[in-house]
PDB file of N, CA and C in Angstrom:
ATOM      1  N   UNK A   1      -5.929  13.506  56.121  1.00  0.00           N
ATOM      2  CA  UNK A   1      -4.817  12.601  55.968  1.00  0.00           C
ATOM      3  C   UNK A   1      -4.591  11.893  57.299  1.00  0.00           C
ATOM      4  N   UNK A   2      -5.505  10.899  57.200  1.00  0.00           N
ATOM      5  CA  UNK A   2      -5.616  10.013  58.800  1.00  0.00           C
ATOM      6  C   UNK A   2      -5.428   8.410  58.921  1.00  0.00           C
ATOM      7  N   UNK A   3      -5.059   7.959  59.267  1.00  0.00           N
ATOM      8  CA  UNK A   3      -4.967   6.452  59.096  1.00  0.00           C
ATOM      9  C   UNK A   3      -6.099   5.927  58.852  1.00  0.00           C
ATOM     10  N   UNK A   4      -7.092   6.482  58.548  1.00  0.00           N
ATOM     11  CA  UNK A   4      -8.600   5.904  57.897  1.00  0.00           C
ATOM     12  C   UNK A   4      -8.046   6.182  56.544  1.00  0.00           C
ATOM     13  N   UNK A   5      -7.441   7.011  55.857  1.00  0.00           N
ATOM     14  CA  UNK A   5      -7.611   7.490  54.484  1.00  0.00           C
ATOM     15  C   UNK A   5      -6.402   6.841  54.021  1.00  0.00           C
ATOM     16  N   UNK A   6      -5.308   6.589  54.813  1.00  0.00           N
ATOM     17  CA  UNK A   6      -4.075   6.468  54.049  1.00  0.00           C
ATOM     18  C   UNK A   6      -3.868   5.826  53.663  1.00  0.00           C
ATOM     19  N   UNK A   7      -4.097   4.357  53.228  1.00  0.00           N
ATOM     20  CA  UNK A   7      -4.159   3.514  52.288  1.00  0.00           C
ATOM     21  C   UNK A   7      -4.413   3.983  50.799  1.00  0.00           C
ATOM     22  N   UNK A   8      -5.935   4.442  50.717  1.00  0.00           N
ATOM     23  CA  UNK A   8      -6.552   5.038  49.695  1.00  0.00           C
ATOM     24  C   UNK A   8      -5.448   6.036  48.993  1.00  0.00           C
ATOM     25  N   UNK A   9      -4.980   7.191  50.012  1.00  0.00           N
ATOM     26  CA  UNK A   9      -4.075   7.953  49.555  1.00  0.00           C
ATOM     27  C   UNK A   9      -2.889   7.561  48.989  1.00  0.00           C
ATOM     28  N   UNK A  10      -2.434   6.481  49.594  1.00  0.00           N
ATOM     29  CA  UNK A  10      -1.524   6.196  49.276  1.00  0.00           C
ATOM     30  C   UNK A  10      -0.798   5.675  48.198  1.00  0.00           C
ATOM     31  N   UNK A  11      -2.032   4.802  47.227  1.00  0.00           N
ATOM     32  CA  UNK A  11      -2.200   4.143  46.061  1.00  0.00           C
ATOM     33  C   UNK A  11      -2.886   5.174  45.111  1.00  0.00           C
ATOM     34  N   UNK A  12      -3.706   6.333  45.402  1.00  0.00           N
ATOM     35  CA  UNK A  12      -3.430   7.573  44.435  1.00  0.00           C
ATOM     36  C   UNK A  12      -2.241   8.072  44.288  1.00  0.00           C
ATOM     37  N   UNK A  13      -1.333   8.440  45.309  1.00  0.00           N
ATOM     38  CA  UNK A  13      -0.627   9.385  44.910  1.00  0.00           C
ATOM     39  C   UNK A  13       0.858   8.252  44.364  1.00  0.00           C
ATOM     40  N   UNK A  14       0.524   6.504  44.538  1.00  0.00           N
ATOM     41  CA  UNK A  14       2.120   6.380  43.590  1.00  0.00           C
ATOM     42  C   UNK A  14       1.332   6.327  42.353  1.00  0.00           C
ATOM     43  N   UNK A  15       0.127   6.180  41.890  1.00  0.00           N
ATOM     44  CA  UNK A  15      -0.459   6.285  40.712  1.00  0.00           C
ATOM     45  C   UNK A  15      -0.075   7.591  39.801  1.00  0.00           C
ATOM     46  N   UNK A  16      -0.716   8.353  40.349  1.00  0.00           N
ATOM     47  CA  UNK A  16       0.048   9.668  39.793  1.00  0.00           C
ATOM     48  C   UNK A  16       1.906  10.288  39.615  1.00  0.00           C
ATOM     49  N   UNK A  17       2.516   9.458  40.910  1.00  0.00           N
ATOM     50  CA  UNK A  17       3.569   9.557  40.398  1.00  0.00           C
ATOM     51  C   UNK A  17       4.515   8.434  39.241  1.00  0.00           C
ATOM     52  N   UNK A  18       3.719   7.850  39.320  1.00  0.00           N
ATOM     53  CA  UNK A  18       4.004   6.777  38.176  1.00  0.00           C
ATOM     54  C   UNK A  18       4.090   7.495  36.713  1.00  0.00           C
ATOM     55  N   UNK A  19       2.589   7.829  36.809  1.00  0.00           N
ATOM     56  CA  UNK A  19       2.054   8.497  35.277  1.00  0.00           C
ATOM     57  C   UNK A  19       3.129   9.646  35.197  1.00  0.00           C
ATOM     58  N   UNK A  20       3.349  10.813  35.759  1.00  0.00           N
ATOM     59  CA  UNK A  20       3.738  11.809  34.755  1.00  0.00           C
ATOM     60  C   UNK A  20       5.582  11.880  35.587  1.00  0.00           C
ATOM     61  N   UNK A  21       6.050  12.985  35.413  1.00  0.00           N
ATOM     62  CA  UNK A  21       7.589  13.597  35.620  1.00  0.00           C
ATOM     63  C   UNK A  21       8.019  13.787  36.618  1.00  0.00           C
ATOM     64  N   UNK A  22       7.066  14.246  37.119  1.00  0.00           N
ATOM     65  CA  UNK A  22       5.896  15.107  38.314  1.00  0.00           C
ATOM     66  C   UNK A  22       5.274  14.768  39.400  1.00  0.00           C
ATOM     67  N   UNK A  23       5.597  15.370  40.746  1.00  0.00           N
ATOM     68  CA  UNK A  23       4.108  15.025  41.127  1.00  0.00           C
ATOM     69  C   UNK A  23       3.889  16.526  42.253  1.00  0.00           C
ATOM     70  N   UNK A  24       2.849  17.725  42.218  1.00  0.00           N
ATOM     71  CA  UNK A  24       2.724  18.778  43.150  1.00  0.00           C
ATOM     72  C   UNK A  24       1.513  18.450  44.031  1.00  0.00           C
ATOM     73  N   UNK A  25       1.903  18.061  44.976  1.00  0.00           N
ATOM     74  CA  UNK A  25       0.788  17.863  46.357  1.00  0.00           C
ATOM     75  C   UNK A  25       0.151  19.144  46.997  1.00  0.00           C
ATOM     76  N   UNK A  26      -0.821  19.422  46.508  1.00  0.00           N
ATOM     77  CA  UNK A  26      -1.826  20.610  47.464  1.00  0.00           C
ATOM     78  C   UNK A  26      -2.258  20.120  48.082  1.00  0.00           C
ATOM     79  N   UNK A  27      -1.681  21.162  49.863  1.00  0.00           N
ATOM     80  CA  UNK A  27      -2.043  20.719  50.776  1.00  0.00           C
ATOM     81  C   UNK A  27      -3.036  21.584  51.654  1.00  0.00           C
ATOM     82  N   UNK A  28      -3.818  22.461  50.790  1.00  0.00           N
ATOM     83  CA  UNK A  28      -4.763  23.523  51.005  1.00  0.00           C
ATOM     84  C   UNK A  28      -5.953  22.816  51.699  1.00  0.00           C
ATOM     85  N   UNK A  29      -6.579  21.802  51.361  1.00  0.00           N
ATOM     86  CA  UNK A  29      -7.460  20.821  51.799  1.00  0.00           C
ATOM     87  C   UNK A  29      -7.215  20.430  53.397  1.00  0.00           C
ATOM     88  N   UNK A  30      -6.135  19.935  53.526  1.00  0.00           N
ATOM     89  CA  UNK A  30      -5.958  19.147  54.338  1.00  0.00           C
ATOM     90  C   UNK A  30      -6.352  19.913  55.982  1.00  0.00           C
ATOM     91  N   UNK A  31      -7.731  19.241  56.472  1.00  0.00           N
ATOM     92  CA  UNK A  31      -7.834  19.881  57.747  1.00  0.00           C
ATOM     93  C   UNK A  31      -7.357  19.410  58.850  1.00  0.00           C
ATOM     94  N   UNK A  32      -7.048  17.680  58.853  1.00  0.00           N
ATOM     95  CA  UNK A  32      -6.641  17.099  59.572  1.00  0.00           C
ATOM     96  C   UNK A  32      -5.201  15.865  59.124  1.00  0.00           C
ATOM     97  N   UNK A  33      -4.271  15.580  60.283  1.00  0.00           N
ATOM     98  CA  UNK A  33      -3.568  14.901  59.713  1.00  0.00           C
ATOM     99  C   UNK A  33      -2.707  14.098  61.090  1.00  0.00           C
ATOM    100  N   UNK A  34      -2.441  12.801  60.715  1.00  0.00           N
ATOM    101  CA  UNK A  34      -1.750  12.486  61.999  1.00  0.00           C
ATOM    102  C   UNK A  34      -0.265  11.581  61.218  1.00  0.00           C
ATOM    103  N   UNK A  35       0.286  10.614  62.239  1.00  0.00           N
ATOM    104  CA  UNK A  35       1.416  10.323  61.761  1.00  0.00           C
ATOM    105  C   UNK A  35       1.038   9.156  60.735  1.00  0.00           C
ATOM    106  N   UNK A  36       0.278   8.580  60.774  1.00  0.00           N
ATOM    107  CA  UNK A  36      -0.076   7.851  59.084  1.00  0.00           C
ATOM    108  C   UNK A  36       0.165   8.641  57.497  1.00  0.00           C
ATOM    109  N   UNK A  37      -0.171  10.276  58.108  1.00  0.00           N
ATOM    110  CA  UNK A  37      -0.399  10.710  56.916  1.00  0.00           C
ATOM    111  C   UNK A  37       0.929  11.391  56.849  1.00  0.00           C
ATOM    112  N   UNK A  38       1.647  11.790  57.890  1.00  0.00           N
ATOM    113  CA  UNK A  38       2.771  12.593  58.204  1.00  0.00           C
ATOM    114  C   UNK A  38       3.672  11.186  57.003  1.00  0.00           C
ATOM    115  N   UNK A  39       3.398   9.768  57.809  1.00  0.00           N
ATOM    116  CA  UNK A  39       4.391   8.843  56.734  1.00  0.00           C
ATOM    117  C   UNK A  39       4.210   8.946  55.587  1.00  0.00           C
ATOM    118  N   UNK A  40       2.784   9.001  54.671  1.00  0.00           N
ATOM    119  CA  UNK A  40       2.657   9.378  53.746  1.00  0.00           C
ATOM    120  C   UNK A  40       3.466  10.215  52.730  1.00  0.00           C
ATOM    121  N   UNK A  41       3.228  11.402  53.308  1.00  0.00           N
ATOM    122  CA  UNK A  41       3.744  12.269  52.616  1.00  0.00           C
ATOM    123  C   UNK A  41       5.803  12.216  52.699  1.00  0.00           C
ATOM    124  N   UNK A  42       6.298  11.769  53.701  1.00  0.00           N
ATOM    125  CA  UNK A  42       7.782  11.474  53.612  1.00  0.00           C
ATOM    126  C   UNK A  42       7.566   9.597  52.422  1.00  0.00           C
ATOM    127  N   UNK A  43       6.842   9.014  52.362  1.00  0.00           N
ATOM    128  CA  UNK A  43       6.857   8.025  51.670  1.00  0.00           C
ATOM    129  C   UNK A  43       6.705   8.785  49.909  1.00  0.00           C
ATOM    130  N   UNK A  44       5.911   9.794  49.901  1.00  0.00           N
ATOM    131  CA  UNK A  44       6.095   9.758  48.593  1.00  0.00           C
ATOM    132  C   UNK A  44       7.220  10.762  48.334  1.00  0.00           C
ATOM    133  N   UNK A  45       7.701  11.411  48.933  1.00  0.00           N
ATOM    134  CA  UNK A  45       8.782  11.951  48.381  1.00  0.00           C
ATOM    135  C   UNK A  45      10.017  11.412  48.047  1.00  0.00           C
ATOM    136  N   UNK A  46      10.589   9.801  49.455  1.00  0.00           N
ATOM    137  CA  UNK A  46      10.847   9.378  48.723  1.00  0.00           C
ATOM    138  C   UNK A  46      11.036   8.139  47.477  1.00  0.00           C
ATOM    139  N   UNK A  47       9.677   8.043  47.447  1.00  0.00           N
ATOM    140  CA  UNK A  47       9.067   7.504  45.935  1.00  0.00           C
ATOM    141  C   UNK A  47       9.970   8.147  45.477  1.00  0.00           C
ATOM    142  N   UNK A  48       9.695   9.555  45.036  1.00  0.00           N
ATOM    143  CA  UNK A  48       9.653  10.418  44.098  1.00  0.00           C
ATOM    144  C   UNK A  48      11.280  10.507  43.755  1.00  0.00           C
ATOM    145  N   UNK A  49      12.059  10.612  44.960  1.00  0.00           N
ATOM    146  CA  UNK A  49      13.699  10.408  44.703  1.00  0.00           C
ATOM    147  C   UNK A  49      14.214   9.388  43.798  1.00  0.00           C
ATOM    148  N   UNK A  50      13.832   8.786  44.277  1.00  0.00           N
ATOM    149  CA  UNK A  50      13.730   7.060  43.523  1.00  0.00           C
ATOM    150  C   UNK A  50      13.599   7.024  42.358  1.00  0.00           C
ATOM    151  N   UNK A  51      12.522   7.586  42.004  1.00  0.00           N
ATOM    152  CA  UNK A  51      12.606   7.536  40.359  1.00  0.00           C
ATOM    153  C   UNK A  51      12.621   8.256  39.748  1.00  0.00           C
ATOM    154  N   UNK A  52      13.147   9.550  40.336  1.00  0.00           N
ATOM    155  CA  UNK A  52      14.175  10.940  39.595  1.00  0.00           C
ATOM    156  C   UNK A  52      12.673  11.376  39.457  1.00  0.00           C
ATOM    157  N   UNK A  53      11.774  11.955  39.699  1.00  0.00           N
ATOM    158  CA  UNK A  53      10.184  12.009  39.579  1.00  0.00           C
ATOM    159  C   UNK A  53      10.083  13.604  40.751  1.00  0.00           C
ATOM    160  N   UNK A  54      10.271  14.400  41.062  1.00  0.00           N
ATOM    161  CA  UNK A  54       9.975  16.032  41.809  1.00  0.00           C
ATOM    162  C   UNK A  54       8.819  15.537  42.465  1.00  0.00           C
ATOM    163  N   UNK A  55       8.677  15.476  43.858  1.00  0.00           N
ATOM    164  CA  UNK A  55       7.079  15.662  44.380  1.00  0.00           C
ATOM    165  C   UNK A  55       7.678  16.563  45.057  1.00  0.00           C
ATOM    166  N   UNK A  56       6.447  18.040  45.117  1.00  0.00           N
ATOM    167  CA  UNK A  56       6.932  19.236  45.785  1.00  0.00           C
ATOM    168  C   UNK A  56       5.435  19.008  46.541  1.00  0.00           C
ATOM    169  N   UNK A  57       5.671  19.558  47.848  1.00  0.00           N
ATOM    170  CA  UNK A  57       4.171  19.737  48.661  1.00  0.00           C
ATOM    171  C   UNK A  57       3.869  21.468  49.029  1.00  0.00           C
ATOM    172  N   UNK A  58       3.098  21.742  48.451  1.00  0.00           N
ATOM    173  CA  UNK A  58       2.505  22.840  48.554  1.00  0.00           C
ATOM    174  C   UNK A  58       1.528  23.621  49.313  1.00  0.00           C
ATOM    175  N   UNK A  59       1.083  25.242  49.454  1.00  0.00           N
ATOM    176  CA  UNK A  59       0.081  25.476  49.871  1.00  0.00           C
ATOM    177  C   UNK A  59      -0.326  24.692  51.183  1.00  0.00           C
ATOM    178  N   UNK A  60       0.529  24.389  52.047  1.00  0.00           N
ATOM    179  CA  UNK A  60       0.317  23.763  53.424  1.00  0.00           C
ATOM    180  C   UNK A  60      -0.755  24.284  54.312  1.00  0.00           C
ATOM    181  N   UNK A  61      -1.521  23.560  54.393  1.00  0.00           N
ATOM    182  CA  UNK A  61      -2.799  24.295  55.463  1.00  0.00           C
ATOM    183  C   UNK A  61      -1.943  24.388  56.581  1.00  0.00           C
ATOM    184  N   UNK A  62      -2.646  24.908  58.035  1.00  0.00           N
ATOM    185  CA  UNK A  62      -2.329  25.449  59.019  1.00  0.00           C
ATOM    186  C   UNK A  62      -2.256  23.490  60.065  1.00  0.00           C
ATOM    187  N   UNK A  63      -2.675  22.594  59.930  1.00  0.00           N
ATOM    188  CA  UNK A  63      -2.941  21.484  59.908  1.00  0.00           C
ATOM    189  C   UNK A  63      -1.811  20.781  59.875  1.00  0.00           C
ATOM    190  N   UNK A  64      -1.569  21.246  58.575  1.00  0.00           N
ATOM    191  CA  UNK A  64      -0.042  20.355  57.864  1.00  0.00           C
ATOM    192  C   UNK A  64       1.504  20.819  58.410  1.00  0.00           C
ATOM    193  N   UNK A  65       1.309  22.884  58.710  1.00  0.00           N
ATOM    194  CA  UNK A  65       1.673  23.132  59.123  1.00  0.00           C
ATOM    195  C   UNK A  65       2.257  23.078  60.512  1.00  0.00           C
ATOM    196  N   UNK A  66       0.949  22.546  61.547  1.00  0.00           N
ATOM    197  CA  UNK A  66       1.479  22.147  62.894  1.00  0.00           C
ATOM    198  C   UNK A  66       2.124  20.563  62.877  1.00  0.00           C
ATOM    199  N   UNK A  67       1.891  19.896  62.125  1.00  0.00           N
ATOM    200  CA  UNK A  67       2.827  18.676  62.200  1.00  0.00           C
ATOM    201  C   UNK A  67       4.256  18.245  61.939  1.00  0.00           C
ATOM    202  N   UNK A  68       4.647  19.575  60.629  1.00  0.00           N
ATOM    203  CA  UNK A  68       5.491  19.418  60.455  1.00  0.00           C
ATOM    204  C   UNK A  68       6.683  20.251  61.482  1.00  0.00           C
ATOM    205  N   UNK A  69       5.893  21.231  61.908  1.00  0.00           N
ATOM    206  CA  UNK A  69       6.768  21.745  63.397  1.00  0.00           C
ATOM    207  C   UNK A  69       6.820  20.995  64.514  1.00  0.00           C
ATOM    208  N   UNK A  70       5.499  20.204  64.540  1.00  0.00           N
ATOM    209  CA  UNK A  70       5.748  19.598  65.712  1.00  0.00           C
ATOM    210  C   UNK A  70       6.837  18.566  65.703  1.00  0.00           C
ATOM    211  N   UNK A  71       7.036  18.062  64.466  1.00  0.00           N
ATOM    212  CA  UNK A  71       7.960  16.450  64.297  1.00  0.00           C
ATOM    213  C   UNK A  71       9.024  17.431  63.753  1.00  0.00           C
ATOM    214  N   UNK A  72       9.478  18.441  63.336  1.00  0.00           N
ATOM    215  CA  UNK A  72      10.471  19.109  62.884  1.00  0.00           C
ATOM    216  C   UNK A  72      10.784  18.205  61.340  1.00  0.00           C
ATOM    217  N   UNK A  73       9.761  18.674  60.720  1.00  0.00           N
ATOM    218  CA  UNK A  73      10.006  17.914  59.549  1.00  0.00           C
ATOM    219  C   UNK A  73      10.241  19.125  58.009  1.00  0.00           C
ATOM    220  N   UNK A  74      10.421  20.211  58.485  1.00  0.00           N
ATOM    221  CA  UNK A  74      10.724  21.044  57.460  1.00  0.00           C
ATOM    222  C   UNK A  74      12.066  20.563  56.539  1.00  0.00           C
ATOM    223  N   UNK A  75      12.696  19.912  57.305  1.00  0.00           N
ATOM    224  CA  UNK A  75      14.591  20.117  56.415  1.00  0.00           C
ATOM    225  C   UNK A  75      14.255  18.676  55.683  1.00  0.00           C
ATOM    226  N   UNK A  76      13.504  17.630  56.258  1.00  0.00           N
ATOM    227  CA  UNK A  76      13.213  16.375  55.384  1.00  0.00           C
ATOM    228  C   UNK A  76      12.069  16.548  54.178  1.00  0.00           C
ATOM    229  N   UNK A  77      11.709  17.418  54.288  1.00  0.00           N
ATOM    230  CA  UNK A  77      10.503  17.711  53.137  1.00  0.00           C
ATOM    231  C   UNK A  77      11.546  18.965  52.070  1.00  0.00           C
ATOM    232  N   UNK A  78      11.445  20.011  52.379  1.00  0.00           N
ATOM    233  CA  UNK A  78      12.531  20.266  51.899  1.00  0.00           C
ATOM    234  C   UNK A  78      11.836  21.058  51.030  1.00  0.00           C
ATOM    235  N   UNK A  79      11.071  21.674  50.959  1.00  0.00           N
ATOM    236  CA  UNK A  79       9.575  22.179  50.298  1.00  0.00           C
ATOM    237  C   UNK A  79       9.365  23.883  50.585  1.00  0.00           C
ATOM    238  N   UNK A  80       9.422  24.815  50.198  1.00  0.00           N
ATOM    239  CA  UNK A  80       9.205  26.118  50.373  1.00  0.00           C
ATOM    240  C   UNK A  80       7.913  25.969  51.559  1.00  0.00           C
ATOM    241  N   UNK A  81       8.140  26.636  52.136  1.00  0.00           N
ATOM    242  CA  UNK A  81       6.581  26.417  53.665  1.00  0.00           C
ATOM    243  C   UNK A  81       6.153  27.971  53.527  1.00  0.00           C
ATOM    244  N   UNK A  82       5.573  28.501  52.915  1.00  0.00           N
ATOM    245  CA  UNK A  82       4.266  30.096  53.519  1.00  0.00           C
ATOM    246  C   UNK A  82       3.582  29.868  54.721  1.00  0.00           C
ATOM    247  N   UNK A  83       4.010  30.219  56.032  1.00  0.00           N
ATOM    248  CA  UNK A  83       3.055  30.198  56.733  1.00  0.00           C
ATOM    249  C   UNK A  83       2.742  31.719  56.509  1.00  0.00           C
ATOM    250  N   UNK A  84       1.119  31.371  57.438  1.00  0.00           N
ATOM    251  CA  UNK A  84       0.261  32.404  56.862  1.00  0.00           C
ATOM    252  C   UNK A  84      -0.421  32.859  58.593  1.00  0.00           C
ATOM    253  N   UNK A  85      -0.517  33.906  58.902  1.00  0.00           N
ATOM    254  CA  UNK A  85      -0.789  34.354  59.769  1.00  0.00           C
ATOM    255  C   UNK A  85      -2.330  33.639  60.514  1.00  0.00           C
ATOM    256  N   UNK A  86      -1.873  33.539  62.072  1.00  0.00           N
ATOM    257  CA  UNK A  86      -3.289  32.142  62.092  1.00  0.00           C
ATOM    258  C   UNK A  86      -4.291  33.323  62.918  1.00  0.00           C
TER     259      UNK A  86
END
């Protein structure tokens, strides 16, 4: 999730939140991520407010995990966080 990808990403994931109720972001994948993708993911959530639509982000890699500590972005995501012993 890098400013090379986030475009691409970005037009998947309002696609999908378009289509269903829903939208659960696994973030098990994610090995890398910077503040393109950090906007990302606060952009679709709030998409997701917007049109009464749940995006929950999940399964946070260790990746996703250091960004959101580093920017202190736990209380704006708002998302159950497992960290997992590194």
């Amino acid at each position: 999730m890098t400013i090379y990808g986030a475009a691409e990403c970005r037009d998947s994931l309002r696609q999908c939140l378009l289509a269903g109720a829903e939208l659960e972001i696994d973030l098990s994948g994610v090995t890398e991520v910077d503040s393109a993708g950090v906007q990302l993911l606060i952009q679709a959530k709030r998409e997701g407010a917007r049109l009464g639509k749940p995006v929950r982000l999940v399964s946070h890699s260790p990746a996703i995990q250091e960004i959101i500590d580093l920017y202190r972005l736990a209380s704006e995501f708002g998302d159950l966080m497992i960290i997992s012993p590194r």
